[in-house]
Protein backbone atom coordinates (compact mmCIF):
# COMPACT_ATOMS: atom_id res chain seq x y z
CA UNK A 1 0.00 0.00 0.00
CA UNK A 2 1.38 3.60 -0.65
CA UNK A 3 0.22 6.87 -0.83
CA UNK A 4 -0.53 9.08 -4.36
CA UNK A 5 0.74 12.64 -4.04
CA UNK A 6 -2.73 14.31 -4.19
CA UNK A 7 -4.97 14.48 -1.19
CA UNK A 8 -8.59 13.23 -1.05
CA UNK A 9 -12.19 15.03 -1.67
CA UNK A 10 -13.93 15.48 1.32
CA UNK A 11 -16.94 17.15 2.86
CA UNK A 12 -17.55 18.33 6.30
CA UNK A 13 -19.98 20.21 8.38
CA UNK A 14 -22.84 19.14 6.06
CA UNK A 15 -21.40 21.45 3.62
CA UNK A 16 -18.21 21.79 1.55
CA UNK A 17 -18.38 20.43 -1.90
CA UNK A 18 -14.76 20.78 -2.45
CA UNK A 19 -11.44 19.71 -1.12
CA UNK A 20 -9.00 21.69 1.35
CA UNK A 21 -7.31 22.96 -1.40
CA UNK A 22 -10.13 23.81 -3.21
CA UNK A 23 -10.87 21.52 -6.17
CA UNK A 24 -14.09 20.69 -6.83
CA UNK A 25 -15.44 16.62 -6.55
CA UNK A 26 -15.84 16.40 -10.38
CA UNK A 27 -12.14 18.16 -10.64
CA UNK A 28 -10.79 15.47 -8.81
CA UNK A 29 -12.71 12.83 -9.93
CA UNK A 30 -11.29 13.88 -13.81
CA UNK A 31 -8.29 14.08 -12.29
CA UNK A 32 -7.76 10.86 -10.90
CA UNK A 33 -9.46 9.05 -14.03
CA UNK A 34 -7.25 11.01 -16.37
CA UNK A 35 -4.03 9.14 -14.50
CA UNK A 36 -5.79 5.73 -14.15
CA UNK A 37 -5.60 6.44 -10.01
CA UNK A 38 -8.94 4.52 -7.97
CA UNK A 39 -9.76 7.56 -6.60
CA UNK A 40 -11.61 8.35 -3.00
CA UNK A 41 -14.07 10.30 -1.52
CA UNK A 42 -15.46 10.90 1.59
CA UNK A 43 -18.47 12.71 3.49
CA UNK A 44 -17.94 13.60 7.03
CA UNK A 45 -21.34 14.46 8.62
CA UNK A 46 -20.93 16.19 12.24
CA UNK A 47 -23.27 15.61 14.72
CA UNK A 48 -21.74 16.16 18.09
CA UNK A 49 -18.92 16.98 19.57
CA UNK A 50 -15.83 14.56 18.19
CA UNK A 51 -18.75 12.00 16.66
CA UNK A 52 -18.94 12.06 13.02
CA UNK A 53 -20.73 10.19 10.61
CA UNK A 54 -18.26 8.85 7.84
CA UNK A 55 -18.83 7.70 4.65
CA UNK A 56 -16.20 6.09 1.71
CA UNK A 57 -16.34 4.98 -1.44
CA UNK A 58 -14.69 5.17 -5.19
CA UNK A 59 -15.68 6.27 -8.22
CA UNK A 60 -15.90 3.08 -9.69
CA UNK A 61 -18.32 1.22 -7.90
CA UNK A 62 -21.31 2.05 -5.15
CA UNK A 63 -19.56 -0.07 -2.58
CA UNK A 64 -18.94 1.83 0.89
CA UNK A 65 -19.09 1.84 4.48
CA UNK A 66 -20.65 4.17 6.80
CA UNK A 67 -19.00 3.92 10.71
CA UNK A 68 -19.51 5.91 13.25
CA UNK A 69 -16.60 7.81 15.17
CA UNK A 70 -16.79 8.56 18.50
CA UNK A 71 -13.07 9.09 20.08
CA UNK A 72 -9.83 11.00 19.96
CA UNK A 73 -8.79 13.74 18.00
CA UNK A 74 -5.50 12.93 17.11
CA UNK A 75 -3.13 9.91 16.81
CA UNK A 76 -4.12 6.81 19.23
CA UNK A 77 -6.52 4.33 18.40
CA UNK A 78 -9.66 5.26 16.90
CA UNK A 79 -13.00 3.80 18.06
CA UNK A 80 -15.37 2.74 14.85
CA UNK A 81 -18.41 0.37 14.20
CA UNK A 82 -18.75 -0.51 11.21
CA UNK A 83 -22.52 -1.08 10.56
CA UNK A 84 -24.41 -3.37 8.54
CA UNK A 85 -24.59 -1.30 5.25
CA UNK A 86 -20.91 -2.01 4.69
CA UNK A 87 -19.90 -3.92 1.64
CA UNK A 88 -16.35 -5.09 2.81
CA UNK A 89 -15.15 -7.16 4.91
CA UNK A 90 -14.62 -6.04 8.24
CA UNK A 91 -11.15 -7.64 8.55
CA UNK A 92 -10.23 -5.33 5.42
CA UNK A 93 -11.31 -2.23 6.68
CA UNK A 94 -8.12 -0.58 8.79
CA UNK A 95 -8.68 2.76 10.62
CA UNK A 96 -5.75 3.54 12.44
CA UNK A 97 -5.51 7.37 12.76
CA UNK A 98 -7.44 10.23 12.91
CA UNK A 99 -8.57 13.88 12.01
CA UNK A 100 -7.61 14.31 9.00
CA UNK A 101 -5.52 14.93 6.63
CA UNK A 102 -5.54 12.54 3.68
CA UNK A 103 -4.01 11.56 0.49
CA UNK A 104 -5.20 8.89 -2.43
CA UNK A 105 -4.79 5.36 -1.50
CA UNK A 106 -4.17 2.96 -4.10
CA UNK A 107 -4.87 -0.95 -3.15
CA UNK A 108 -8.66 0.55 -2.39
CA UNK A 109 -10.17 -3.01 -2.65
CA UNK A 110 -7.53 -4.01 0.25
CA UNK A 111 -7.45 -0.78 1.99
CA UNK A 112 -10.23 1.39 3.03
CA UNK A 113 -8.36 4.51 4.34
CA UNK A 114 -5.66 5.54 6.56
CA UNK A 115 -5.25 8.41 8.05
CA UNK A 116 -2.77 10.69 10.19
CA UNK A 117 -3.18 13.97 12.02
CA UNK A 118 -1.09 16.44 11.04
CA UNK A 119 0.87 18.10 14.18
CA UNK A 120 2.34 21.82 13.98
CA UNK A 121 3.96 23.81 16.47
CA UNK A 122 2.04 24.75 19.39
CA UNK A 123 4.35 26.40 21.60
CA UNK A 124 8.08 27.14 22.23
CA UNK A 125 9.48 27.06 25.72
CA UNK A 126 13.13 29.07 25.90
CA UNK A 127 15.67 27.84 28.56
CA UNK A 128 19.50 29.10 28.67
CA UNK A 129 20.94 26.07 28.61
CA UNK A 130 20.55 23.14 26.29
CA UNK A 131 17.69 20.47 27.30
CA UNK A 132 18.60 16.57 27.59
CA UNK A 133 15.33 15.06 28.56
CA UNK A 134 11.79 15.86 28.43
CA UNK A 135 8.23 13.19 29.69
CA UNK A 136 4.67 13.97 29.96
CA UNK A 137 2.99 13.57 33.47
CA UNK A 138 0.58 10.41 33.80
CA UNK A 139 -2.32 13.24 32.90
CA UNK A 140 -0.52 14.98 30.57
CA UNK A 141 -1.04 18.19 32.28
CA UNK A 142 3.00 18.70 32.83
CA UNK A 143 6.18 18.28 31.77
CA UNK A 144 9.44 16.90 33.73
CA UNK A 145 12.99 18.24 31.99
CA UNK A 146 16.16 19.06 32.71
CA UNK A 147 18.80 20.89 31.39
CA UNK A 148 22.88 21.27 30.70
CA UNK A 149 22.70 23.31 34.45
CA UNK A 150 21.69 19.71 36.05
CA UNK A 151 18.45 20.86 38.09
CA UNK A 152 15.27 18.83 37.07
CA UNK A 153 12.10 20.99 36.35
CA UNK A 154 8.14 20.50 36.11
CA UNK A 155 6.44 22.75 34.35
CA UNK A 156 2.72 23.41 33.52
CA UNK A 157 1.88 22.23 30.05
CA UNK A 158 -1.50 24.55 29.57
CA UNK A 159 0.19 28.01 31.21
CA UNK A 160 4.30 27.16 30.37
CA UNK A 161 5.42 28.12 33.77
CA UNK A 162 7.29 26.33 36.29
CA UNK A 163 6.19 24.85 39.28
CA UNK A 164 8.51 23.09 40.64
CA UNK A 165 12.36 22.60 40.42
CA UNK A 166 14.67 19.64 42.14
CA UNK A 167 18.33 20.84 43.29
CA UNK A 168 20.99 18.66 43.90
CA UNK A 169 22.63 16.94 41.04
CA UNK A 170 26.05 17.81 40.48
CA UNK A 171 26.95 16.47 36.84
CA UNK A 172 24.66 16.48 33.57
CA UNK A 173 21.08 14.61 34.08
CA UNK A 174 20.66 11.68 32.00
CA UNK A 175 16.59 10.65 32.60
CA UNK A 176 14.28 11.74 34.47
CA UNK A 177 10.17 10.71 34.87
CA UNK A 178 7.24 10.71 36.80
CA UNK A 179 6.06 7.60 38.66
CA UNK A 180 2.93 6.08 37.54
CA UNK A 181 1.06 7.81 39.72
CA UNK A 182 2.49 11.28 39.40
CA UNK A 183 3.27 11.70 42.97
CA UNK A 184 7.60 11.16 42.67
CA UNK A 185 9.73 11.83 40.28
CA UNK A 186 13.12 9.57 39.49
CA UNK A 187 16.23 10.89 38.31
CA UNK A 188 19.70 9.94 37.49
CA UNK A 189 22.94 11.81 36.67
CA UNK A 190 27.09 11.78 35.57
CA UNK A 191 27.27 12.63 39.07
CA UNK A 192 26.36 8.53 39.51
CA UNK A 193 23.55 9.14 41.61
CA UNK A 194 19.65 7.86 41.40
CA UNK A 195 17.40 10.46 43.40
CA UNK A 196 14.08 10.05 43.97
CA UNK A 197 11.68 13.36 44.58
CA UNK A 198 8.42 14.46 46.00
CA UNK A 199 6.57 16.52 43.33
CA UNK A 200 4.58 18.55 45.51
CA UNK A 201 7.17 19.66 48.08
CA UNK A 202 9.95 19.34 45.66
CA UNK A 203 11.95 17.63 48.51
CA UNK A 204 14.43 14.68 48.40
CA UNK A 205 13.13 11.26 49.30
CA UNK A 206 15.98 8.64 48.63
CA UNK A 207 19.67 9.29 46.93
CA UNK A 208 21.12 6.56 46.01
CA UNK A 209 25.39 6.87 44.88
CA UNK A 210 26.70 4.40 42.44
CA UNK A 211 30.11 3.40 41.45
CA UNK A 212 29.75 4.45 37.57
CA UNK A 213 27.60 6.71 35.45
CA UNK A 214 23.95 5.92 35.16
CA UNK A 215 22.68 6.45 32.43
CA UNK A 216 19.05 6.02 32.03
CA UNK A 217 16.15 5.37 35.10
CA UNK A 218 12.28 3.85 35.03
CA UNK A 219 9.58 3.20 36.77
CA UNK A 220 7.68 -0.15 36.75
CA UNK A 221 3.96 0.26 35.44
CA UNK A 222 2.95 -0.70 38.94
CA UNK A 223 5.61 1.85 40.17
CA UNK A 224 7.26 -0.36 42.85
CA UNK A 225 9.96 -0.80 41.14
CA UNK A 226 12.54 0.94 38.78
CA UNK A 227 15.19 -0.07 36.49
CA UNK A 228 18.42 1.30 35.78
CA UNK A 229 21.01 1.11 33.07
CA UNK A 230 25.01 1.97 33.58
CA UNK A 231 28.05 3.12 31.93
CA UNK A 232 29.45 -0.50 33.70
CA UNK A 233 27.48 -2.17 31.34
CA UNK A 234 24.96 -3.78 34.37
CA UNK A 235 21.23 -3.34 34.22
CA UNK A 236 20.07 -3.06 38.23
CA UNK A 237 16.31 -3.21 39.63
CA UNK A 238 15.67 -1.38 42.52
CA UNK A 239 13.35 -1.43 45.41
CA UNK A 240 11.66 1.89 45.23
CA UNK A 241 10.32 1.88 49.02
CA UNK A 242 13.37 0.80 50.06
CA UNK A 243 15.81 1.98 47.67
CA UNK A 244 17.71 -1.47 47.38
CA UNK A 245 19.07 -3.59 45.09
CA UNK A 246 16.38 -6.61 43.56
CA UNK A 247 18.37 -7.65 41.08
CA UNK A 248 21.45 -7.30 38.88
CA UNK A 249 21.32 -7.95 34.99
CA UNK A 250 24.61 -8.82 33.16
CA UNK A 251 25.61 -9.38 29.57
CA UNK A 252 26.11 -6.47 27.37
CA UNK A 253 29.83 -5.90 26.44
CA UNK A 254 29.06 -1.92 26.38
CA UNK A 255 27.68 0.44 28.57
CA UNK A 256 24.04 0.03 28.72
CA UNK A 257 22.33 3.74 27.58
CA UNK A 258 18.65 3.07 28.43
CA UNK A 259 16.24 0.56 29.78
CA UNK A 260 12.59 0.34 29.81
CA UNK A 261 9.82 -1.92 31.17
CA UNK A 262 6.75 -3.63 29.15
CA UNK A 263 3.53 -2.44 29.68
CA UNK A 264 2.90 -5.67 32.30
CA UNK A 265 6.54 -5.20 34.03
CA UNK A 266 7.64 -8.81 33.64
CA UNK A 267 10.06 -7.86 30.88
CA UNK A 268 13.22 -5.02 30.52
CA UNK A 269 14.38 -4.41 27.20
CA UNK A 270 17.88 -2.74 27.16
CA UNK A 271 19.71 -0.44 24.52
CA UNK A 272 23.68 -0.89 24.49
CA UNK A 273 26.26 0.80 22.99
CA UNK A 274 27.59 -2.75 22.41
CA UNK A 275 25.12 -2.46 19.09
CA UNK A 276 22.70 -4.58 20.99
CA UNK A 277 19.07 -4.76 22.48
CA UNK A 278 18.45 -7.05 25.21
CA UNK A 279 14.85 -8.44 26.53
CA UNK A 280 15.24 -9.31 29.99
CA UNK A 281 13.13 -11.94 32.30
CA UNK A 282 12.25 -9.35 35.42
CA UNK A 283 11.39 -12.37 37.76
CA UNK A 284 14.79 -14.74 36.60
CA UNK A 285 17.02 -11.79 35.02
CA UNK A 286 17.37 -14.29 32.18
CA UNK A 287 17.96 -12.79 29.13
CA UNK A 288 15.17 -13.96 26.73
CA UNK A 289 16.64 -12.65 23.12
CA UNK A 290 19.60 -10.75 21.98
CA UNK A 291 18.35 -8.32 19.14
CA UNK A 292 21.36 -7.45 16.91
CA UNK A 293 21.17 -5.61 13.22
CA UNK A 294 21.70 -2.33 14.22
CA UNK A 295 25.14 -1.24 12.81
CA UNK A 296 26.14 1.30 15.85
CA UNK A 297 25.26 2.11 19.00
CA UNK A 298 21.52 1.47 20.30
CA UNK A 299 20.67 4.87 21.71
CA UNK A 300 16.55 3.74 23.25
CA UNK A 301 13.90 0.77 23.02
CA UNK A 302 10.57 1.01 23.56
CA UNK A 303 7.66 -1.67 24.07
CA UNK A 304 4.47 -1.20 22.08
CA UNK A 305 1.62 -0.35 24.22
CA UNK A 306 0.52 -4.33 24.00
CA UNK A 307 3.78 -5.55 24.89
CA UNK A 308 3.94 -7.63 21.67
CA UNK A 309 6.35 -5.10 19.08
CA UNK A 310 9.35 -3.35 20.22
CA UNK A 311 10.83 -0.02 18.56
CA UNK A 312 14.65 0.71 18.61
CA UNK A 313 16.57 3.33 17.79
CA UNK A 314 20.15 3.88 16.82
CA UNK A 315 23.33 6.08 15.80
CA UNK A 316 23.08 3.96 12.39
CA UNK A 317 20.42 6.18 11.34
CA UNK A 318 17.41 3.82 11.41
CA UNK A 319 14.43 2.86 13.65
CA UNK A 320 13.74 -1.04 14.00
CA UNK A 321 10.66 -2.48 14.36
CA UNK A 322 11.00 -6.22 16.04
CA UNK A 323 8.53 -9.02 17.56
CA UNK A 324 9.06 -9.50 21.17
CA UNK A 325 8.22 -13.03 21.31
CA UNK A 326 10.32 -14.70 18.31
CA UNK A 327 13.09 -11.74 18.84
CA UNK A 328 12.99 -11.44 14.84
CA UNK A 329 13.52 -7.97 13.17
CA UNK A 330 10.04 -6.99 11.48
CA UNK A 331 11.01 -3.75 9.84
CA UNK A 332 13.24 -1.13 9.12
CA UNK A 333 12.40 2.66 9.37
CA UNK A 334 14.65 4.90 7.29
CA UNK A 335 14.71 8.66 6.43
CA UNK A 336 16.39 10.17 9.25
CA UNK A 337 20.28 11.62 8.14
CA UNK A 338 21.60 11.49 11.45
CA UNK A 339 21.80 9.43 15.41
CA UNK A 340 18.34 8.72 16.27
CA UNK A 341 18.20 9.73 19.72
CA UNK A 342 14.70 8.71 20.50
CA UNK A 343 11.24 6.40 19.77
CA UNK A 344 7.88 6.77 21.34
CA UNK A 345 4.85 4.30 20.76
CA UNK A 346 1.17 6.23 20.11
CA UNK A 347 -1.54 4.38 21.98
CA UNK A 348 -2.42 2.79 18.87
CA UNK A 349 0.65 0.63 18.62
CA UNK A 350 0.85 1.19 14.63
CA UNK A 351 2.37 4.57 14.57
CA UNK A 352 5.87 5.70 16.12
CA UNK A 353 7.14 9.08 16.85
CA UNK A 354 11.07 9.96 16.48
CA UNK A 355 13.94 12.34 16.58
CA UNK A 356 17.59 12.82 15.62
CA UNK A 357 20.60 14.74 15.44
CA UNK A 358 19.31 15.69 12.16
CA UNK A 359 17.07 18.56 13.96
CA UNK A 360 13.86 16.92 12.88
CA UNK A 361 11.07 14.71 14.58
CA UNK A 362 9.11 11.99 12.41
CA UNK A 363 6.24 9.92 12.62
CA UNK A 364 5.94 6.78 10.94
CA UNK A 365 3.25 3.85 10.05
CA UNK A 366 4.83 1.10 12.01
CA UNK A 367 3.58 -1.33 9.43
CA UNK A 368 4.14 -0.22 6.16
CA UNK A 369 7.26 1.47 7.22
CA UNK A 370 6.07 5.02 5.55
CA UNK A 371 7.15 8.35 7.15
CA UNK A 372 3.70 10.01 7.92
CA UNK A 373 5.33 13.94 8.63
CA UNK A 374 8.25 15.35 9.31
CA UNK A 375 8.17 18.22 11.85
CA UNK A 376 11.15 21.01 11.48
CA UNK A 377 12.31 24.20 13.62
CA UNK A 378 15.04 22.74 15.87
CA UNK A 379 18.17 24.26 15.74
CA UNK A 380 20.26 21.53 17.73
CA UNK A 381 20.48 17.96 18.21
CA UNK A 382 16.73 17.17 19.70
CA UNK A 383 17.60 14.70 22.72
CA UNK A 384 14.13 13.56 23.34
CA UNK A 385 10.86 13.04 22.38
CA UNK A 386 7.80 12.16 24.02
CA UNK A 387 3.99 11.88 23.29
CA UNK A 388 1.20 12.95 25.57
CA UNK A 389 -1.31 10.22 27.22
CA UNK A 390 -4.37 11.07 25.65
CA UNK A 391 -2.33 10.93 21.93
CA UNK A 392 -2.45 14.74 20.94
CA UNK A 393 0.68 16.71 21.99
CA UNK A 394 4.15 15.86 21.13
CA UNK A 395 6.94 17.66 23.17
CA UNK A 396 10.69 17.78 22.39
CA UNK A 397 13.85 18.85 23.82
CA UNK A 398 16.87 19.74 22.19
CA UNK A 399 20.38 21.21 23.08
CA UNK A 400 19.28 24.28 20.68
CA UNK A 401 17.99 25.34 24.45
CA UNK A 402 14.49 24.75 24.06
CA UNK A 403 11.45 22.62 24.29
CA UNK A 404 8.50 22.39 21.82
CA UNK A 405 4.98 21.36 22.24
CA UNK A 406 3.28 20.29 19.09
CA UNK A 407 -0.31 19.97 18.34
């Protein structure tokens, strides 16, 4: 499946008899016909609030469906019912996206539609000193950063201003995040410390001083727990009442630059300089698969919100898209020019969000591999990306000394 460089006729509000760019349905339709393309068309009918009626079909045939939309605005799984007027199968019809910006879709007896939200800047946050991570609060409502002056910050997402800062680290801040349950926030530093903080007083609960650089820090889901990758090359779960030592992972041959739980916090996967990914047994700290086709060093992993995918990231330019449970490579991402520094999941599982040295953030289709958008207006290397939980704000951090909100 791939997309034709000219966007689809649609209507909305009851109204429009033309497309966003202004051509008319019969313009289009000639169009299309003129360079043998199956053309689409579609009828959005608004009835309330983010519910639409939707209609599709070509201009070859009556066949259609009519669902009914009632969900998100943006990015991150959809809800539809397809109702019994439809002519296709309902395994064939694939909605993965939403509000809308579309192009022609060839394959149309295979296909229905696909769609992706188109993000633009929403804000720009200044900061005099370059930023090296940046995470969404469990609601979404803030943001936890830091910058090259190693104090960790939480600002307000909906006003920009700060409402709380951390003090304390002595050395550049690797990671830092919010706890499940937004109450703490877990950070770790050059300095070779892990310090855990109270969000509303802003005081320190637990420091914890290691013997090498740590280099990345997480929370469990259940938020008990958090895992820890070092410059030594170990892997270490903590204890986060106690702020001991469960468990230490061995077997990369590099230092190990980030870790991350799955969504049910029985597996780790690892990212290593060594060129590696590891998936980790939580319970045995057996290590389940070694994933290794990246050409350079593995800067993050993530899980898929399932737990069933994994998406990598790397200084060899490329995003990897593997199965968890057979450890196989499923696809390869390409387009960025530089290190890949980072790779979020949406909520939907079938779309990925990224950024690079190379000053931009993409989003791709996980399965066909396709770059959705690319989003421009960094100035530096953008260290992190990260996606709201409700699906519709990106933020980014970058060491051109800010952080961006896109919406």
């Amino acid at each position: 499946m791939g997309w034709q460089n000219f966007e689809c006729i649609h209507e909305i509000n009851y109204g429009s008899k033309s497309s966003s760019y202004g051509h008319t349905r019969h313009q289009m339709i000639s169009f299309a016909k003129d360079r043998n393309i199956p053309t689409l068309w579609l009828h959005f009918q608004l009835l309330s609030g983010s519910k639409f009626n939707f209609q599709i079909g070509n201009n070859t045939n009556k066949q259609y469906i009519i669902a009914e939309f009632q969900g998100y605005k943006l990015c991150g799984g959809m809800q539809t019912t397809c109702k019994t007027e439809q002519n296709y199968k309902t395994d064939l019809v694939i909605i993965g996206l939403s509000l809308i910006e579309l192009g022609w879709i060839d394959e149309f007896n295979k296909i229905i539609a696909r769609y992706a939200k188109y993000f633009r800047l929403l804000k720009i946050l200044p900061y005099s000193e370059g930023v090296t991570i940046v995470k969404f609060s469990p609601d979404g409502s803030k943001i936890v950063f830091s910058t090259c002056d190693s104090i960790v910050r939480i600002v307000d997402v909906a006003s920009a201003k700060e409402i709380q800062i951390f003090t304390g680290h002595t050395n550049w801040i690797n990671d830092a995040q919010f706890s499940p349950d937004g109450s703490m926030i877990v950070s770790c530093s050059y300095d070779n410390t892990i310090r855990l903080w109270d969000v509303n007083s802003g005081q320190l609960k637990k420091s914890e001083e290691q013997e090498s650089c740590v280099r990345s820090v997480k929370f469990s889901p259940d938020g008990f727990t958090f895992v820890s990758s070092f410059q030594d090359k170990t892997i270490r779960l903590w204890d986060v009442k106690t702020g001991k030592v469960m468990k230490i992972l061995q077997g990369h041959v590099d230092e190990v630059n980030d870790t991350q739980f799955s969504p049910d916090g029985r597996s780790v996967v690892s990212s290593s300089f060594d060129n590696t990914i590891g998936i980790w047994n939580v319970e045995t700290g057996e290590r389940l698969h070694t994933l290794n086709t990246h050409s350079d060093y593995v800067q993050r992993s993530q899980f898929s919100p399932d737990g069933v995918i994994i998406a990598s990231c790397s200084s060899d330019k490329t995003i990897r898209i593997w199965d968890v449970k057979s450890g196989k490579e499923m696809k390869i991402l390409e387009g960025h020019t530089d290190t890949v520094r980072d790779v979020q999941f949406f909520r939907d599982g079938q779309t990925v969000v990224s950024c690079s040295n190379d000053r931009t953030i993409r989003i791709w289709d996980v399965k066909s591999g396709q770059e959705i958008q690319k989003l421009e207006g960094h100035s530096g290397y953008i260290t992190s990306v990260d996606i709201s939980p409700d699906g519709q704000t990106i933020v980014s951090s970058s060491h051109d000394k800010t952080i961006r909100l896109w919406r």
